[in-house]
PDB file of N, CA and C in Angstrom:
ATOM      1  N   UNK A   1     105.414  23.095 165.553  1.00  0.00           N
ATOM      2  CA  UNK A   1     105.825  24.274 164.815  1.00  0.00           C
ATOM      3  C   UNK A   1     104.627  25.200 164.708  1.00  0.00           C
ATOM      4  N   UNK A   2     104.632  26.416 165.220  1.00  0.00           N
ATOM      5  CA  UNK A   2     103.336  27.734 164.933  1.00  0.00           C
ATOM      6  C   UNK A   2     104.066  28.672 164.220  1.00  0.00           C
ATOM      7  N   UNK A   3     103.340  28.944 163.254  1.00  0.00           N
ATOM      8  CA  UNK A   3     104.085  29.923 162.317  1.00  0.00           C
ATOM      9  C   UNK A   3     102.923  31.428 162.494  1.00  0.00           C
ATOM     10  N   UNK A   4     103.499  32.661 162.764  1.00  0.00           N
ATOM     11  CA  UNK A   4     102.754  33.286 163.058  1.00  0.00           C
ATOM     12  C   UNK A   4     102.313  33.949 162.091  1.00  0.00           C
ATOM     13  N   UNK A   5     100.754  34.444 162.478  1.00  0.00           N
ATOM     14  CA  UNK A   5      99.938  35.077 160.975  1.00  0.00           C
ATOM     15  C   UNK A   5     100.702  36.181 160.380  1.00  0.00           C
ATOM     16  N   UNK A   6     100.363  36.209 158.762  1.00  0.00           N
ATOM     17  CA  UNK A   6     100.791  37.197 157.919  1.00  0.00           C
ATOM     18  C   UNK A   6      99.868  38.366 157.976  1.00  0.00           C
ATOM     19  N   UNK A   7     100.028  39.282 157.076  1.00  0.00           N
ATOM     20  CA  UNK A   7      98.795  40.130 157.109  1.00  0.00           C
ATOM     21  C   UNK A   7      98.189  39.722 156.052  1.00  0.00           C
ATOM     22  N   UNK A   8      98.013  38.405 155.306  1.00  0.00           N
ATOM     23  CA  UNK A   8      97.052  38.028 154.261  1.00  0.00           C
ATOM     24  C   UNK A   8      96.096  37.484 155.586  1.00  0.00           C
ATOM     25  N   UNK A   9      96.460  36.837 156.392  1.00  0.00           N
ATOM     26  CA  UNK A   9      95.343  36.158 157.163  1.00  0.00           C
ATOM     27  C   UNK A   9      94.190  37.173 158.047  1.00  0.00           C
ATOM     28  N   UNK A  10      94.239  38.463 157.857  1.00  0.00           N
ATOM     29  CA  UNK A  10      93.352  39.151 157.924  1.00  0.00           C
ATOM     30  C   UNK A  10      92.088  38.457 157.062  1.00  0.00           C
ATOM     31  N   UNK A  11      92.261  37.889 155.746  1.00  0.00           N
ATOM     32  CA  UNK A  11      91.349  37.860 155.474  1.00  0.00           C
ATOM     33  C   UNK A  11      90.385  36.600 156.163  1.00  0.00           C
ATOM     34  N   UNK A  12      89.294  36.402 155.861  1.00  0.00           N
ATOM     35  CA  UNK A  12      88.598  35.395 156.781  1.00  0.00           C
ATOM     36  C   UNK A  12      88.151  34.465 155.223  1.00  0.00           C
ATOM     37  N   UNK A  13      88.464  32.950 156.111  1.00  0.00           N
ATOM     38  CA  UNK A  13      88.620  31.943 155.078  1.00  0.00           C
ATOM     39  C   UNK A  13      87.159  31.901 154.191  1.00  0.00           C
ATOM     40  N   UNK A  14      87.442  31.251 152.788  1.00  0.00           N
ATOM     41  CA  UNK A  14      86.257  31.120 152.462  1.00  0.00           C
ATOM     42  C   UNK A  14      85.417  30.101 152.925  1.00  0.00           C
ATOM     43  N   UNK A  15      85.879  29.480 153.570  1.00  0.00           N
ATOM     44  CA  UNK A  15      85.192  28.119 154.054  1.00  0.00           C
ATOM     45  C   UNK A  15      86.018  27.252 155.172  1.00  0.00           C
ATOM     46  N   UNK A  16      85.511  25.980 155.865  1.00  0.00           N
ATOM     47  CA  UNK A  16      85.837  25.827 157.354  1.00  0.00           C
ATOM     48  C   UNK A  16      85.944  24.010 157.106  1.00  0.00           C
ATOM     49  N   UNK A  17      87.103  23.288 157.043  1.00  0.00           N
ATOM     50  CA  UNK A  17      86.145  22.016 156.840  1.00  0.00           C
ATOM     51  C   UNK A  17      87.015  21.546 157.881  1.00  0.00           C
ATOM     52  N   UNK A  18      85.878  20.805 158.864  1.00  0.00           N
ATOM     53  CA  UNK A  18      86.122  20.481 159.957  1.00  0.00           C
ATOM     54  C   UNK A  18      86.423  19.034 159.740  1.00  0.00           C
ATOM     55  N   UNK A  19      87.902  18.533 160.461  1.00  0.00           N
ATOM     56  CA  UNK A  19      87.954  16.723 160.082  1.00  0.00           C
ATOM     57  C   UNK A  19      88.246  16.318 161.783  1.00  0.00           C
ATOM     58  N   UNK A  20      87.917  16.728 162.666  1.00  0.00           N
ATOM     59  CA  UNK A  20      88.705  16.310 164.087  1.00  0.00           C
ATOM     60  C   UNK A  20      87.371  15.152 163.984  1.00  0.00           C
ATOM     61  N   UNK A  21      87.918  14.278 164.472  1.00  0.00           N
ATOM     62  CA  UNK A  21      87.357  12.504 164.714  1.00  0.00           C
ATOM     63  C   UNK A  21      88.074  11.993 163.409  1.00  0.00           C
ATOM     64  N   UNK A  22      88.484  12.257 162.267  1.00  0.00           N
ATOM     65  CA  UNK A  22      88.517  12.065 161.439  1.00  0.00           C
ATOM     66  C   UNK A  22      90.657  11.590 161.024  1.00  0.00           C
ATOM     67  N   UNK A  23      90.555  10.181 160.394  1.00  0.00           N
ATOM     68  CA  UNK A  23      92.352   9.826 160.740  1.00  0.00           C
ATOM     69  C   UNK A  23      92.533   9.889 158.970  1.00  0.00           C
ATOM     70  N   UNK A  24      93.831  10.095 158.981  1.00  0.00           N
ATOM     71  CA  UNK A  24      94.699  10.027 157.594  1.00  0.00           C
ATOM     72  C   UNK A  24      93.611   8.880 156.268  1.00  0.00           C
ATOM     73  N   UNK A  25      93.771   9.297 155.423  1.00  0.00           N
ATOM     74  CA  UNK A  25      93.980  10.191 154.459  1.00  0.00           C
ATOM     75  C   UNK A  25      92.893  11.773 154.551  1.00  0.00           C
ATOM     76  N   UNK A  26      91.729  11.614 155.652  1.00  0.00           N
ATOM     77  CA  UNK A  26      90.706  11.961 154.985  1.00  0.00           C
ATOM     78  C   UNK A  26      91.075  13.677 155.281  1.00  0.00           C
ATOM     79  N   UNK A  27      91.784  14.174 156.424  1.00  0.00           N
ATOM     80  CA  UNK A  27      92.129  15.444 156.630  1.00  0.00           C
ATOM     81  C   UNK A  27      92.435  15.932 155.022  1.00  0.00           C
ATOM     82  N   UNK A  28      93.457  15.293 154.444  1.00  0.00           N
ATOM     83  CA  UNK A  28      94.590  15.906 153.468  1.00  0.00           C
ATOM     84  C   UNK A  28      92.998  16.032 152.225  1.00  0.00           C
ATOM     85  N   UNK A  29      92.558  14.971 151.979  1.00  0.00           N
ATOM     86  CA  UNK A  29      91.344  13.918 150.951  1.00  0.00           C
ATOM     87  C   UNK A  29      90.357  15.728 151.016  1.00  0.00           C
ATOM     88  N   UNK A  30      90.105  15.829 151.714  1.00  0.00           N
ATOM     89  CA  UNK A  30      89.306  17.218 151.944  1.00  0.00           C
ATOM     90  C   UNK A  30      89.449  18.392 152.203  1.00  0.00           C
ATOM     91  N   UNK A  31      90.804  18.535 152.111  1.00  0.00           N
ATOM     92  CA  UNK A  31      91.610  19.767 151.954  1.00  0.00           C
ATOM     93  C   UNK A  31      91.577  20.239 150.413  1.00  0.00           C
ATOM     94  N   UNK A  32      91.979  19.227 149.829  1.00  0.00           N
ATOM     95  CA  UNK A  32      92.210  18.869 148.280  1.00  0.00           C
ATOM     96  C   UNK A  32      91.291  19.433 147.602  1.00  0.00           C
ATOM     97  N   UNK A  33      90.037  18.761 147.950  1.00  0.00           N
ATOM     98  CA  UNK A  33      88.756  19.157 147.440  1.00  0.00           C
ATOM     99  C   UNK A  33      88.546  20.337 147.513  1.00  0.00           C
ATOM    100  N   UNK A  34      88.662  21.426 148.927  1.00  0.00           N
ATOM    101  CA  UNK A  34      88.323  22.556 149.584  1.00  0.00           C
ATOM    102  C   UNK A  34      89.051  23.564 148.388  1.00  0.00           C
ATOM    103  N   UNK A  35      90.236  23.205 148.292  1.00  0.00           N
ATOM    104  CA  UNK A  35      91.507  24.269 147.278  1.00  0.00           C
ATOM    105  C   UNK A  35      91.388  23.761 146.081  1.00  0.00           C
ATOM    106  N   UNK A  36      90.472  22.657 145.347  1.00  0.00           N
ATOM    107  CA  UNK A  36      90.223  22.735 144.134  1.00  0.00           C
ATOM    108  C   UNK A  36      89.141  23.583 143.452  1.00  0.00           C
ATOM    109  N   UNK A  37      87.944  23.983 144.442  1.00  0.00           N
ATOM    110  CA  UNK A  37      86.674  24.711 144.544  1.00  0.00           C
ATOM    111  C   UNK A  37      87.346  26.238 144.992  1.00  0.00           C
ATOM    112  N   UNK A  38      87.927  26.257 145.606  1.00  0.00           N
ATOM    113  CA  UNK A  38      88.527  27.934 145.727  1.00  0.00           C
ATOM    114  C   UNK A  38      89.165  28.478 145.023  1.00  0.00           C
ATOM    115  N   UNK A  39      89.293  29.746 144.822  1.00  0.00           N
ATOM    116  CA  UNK A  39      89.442  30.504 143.727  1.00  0.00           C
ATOM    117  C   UNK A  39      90.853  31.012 144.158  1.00  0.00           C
ATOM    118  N   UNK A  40      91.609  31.338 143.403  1.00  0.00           N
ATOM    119  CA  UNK A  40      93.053  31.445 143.781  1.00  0.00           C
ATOM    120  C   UNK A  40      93.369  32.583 144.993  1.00  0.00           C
ATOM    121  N   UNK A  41      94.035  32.390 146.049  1.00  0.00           N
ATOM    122  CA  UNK A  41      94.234  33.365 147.317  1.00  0.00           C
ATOM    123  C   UNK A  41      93.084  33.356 148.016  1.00  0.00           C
ATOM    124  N   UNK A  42      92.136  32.060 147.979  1.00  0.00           N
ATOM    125  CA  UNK A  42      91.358  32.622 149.028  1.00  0.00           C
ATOM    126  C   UNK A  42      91.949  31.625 149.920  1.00  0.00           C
ATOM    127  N   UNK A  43      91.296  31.661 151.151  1.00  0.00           N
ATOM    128  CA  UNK A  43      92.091  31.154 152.491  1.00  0.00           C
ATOM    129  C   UNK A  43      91.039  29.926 152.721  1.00  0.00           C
ATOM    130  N   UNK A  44      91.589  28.776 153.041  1.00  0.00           N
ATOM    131  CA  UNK A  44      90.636  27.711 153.861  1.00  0.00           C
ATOM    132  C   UNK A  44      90.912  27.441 155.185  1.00  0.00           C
ATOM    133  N   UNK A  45      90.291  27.015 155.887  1.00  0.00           N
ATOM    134  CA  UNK A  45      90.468  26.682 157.543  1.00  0.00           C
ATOM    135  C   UNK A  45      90.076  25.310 157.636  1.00  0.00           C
ATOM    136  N   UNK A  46      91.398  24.842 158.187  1.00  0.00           N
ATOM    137  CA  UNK A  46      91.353  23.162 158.449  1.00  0.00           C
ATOM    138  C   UNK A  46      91.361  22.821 159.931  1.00  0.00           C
ATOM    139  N   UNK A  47      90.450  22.440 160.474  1.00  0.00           N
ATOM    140  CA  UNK A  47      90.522  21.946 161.669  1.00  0.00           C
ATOM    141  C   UNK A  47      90.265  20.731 161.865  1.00  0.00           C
ATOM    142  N   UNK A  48      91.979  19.909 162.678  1.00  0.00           N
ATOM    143  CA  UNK A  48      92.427  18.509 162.713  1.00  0.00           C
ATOM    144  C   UNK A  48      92.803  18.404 164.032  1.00  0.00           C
ATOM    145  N   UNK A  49      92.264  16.984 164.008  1.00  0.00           N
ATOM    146  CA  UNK A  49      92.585  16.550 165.595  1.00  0.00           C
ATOM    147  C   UNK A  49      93.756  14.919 165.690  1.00  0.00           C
ATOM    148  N   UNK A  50      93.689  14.501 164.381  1.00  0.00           N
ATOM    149  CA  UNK A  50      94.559  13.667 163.707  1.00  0.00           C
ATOM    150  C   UNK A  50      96.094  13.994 164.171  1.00  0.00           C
ATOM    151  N   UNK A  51      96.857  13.284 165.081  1.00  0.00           N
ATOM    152  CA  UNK A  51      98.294  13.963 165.294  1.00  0.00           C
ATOM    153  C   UNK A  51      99.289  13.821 163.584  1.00  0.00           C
ATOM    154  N   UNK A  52      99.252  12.798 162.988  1.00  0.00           N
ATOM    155  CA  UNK A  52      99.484  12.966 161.701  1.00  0.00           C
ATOM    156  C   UNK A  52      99.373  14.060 160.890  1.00  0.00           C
ATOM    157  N   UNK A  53      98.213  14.954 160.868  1.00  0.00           N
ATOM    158  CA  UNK A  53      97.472  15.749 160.175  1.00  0.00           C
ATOM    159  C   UNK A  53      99.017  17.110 160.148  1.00  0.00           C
ATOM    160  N   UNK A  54      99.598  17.367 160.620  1.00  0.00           N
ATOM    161  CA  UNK A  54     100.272  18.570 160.741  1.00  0.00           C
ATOM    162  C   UNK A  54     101.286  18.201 159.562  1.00  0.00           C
ATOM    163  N   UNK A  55     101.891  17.001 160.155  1.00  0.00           N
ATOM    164  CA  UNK A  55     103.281  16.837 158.877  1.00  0.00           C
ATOM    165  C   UNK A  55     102.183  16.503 157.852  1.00  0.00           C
ATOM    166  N   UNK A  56     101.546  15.969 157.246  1.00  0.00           N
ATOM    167  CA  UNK A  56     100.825  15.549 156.355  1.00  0.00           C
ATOM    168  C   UNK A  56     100.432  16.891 155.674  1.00  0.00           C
ATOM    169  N   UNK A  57      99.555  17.357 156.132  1.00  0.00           N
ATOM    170  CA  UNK A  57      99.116  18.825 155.428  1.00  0.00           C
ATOM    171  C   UNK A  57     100.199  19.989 154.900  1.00  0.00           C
ATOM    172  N   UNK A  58     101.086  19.541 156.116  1.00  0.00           N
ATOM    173  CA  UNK A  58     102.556  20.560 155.629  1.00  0.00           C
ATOM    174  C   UNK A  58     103.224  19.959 154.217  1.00  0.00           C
ATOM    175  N   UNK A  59     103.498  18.374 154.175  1.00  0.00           N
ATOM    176  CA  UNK A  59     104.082  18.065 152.821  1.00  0.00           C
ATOM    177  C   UNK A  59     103.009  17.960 151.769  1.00  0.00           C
ATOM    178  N   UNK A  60     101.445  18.142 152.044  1.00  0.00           N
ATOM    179  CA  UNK A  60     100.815  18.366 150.840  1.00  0.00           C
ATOM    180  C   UNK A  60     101.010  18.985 150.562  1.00  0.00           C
ATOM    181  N   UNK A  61     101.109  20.675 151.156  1.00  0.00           N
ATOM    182  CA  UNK A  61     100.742  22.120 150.765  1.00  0.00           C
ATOM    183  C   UNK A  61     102.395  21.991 149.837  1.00  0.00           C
ATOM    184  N   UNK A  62     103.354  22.010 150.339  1.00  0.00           N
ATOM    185  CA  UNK A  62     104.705  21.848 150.022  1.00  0.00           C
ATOM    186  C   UNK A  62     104.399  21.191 148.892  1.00  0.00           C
ATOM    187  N   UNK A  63     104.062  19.994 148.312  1.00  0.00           N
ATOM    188  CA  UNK A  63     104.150  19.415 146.927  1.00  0.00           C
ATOM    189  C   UNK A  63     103.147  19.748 146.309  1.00  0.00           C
ATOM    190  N   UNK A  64     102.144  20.896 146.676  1.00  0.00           N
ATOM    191  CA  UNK A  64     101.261  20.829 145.437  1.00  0.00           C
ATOM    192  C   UNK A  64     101.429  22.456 145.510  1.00  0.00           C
ATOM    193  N   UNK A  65     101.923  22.776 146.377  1.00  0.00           N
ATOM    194  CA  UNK A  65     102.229  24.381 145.656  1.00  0.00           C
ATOM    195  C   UNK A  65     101.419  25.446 147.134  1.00  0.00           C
ATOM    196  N   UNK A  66     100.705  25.237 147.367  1.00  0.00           N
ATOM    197  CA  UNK A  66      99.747  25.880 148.353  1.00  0.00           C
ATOM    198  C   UNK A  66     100.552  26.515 149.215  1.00  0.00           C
ATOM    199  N   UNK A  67      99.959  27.480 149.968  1.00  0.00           N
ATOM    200  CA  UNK A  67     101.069  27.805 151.287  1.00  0.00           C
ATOM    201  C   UNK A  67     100.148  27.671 152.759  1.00  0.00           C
ATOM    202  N   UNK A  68     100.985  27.787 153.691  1.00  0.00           N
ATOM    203  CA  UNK A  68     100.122  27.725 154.477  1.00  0.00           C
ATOM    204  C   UNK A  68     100.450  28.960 155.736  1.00  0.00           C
ATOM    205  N   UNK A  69      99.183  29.510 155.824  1.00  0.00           N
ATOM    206  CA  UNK A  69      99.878  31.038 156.713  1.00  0.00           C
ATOM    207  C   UNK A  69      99.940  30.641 158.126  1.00  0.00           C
ATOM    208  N   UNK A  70      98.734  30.009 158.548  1.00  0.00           N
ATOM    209  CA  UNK A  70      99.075  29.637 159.875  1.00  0.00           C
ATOM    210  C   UNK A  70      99.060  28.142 160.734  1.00  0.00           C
ATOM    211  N   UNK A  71      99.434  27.792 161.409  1.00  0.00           N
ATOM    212  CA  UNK A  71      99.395  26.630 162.338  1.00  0.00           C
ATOM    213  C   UNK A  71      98.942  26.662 163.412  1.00  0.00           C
ATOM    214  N   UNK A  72      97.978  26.200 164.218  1.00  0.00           N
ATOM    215  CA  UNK A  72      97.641  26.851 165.569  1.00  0.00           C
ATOM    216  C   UNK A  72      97.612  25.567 166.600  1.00  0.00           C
ATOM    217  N   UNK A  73      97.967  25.094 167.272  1.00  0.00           N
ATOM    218  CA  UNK A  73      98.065  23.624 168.212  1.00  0.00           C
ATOM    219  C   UNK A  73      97.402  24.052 169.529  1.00  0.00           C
ATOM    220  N   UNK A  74      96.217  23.845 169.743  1.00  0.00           N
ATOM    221  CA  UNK A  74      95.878  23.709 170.674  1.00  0.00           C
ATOM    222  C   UNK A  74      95.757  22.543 171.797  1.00  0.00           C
ATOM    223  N   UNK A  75      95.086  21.800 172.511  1.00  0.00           N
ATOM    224  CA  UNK A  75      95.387  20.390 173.484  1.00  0.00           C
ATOM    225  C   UNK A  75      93.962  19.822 172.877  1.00  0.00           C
ATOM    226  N   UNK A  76      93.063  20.331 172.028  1.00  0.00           N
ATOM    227  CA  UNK A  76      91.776  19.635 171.485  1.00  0.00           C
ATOM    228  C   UNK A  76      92.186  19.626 170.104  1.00  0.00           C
ATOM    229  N   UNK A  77      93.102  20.420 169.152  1.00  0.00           N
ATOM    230  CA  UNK A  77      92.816  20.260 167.851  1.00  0.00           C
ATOM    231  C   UNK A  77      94.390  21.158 166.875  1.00  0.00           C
ATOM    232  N   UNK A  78      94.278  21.155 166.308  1.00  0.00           N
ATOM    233  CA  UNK A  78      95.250  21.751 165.394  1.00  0.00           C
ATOM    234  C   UNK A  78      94.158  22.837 164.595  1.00  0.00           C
ATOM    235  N   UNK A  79      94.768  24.030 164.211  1.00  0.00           N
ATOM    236  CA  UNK A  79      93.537  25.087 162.859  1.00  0.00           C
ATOM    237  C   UNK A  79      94.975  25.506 161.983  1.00  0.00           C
ATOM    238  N   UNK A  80      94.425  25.051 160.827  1.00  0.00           N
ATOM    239  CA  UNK A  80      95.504  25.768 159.781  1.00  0.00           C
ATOM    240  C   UNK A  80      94.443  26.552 159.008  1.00  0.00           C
ATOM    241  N   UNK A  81      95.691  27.793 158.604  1.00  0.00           N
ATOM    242  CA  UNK A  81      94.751  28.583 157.300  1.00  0.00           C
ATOM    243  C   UNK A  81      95.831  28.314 155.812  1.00  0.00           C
ATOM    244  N   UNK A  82      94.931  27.709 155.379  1.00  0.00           N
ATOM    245  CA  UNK A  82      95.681  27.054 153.871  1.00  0.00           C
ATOM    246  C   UNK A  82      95.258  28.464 152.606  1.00  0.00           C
ATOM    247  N   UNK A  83      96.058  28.707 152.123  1.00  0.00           N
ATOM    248  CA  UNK A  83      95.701  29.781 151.006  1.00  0.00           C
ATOM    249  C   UNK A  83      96.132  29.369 149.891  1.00  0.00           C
ATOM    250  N   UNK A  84      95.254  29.189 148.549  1.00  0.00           N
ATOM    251  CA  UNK A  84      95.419  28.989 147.419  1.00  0.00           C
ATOM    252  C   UNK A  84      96.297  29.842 146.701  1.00  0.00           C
ATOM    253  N   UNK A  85      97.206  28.979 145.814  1.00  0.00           N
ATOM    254  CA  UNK A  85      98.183  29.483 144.942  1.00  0.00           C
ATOM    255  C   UNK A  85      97.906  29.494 143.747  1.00  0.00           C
ATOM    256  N   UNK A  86      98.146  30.356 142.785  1.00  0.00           N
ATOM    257  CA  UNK A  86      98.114  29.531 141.515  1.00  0.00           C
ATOM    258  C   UNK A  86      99.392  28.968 140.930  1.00  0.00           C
ATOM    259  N   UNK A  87      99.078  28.109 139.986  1.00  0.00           N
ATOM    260  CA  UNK A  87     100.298  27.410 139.456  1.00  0.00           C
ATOM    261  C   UNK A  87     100.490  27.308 138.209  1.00  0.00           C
TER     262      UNK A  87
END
């Protein structure tokens, strides 16, 4: 699934946390962290190489409120831009 950018994703994330080598929990484990330290609407960039990592990040963002603007699948990695909600 690629969901194509909004015009919020103009903005450029506040931060980049890279998990490719990296398997379940720890993608989601440091996402968490990333959108607890960000300030509401700013954007994070997740880059996963985990095939898990897509549905996983999709039903985090989904149960904790977050959205997510983009999905990008490349043949080395997955890049999401996760943007903080408030709640």
């Amino acid at each position: 699934m690629k969901q194509e950018p909004s015009s919020s994703t103009d903005q450029k994330p506040c931060c980049t946390i890279d998990t490719r080598g990296m398997f379940c929990p720890i993608p989601v484990y440091k996402t968490r962290q990333a959108i607890l330290e960000a300030k509401p609407d700013e954007i994070i960039e997740l880059l996963a190489d985990d095939p898990a990592s897509e549905e996983d990040i999709t039903r985090w963002a989904e149960r904790t409120g977050n959205k997510i603007l983009v999905i990008e699948k490349s043949d080395e990695f997955i890049r999401f831009l996760i943007q903080k909600t408030e709640r």
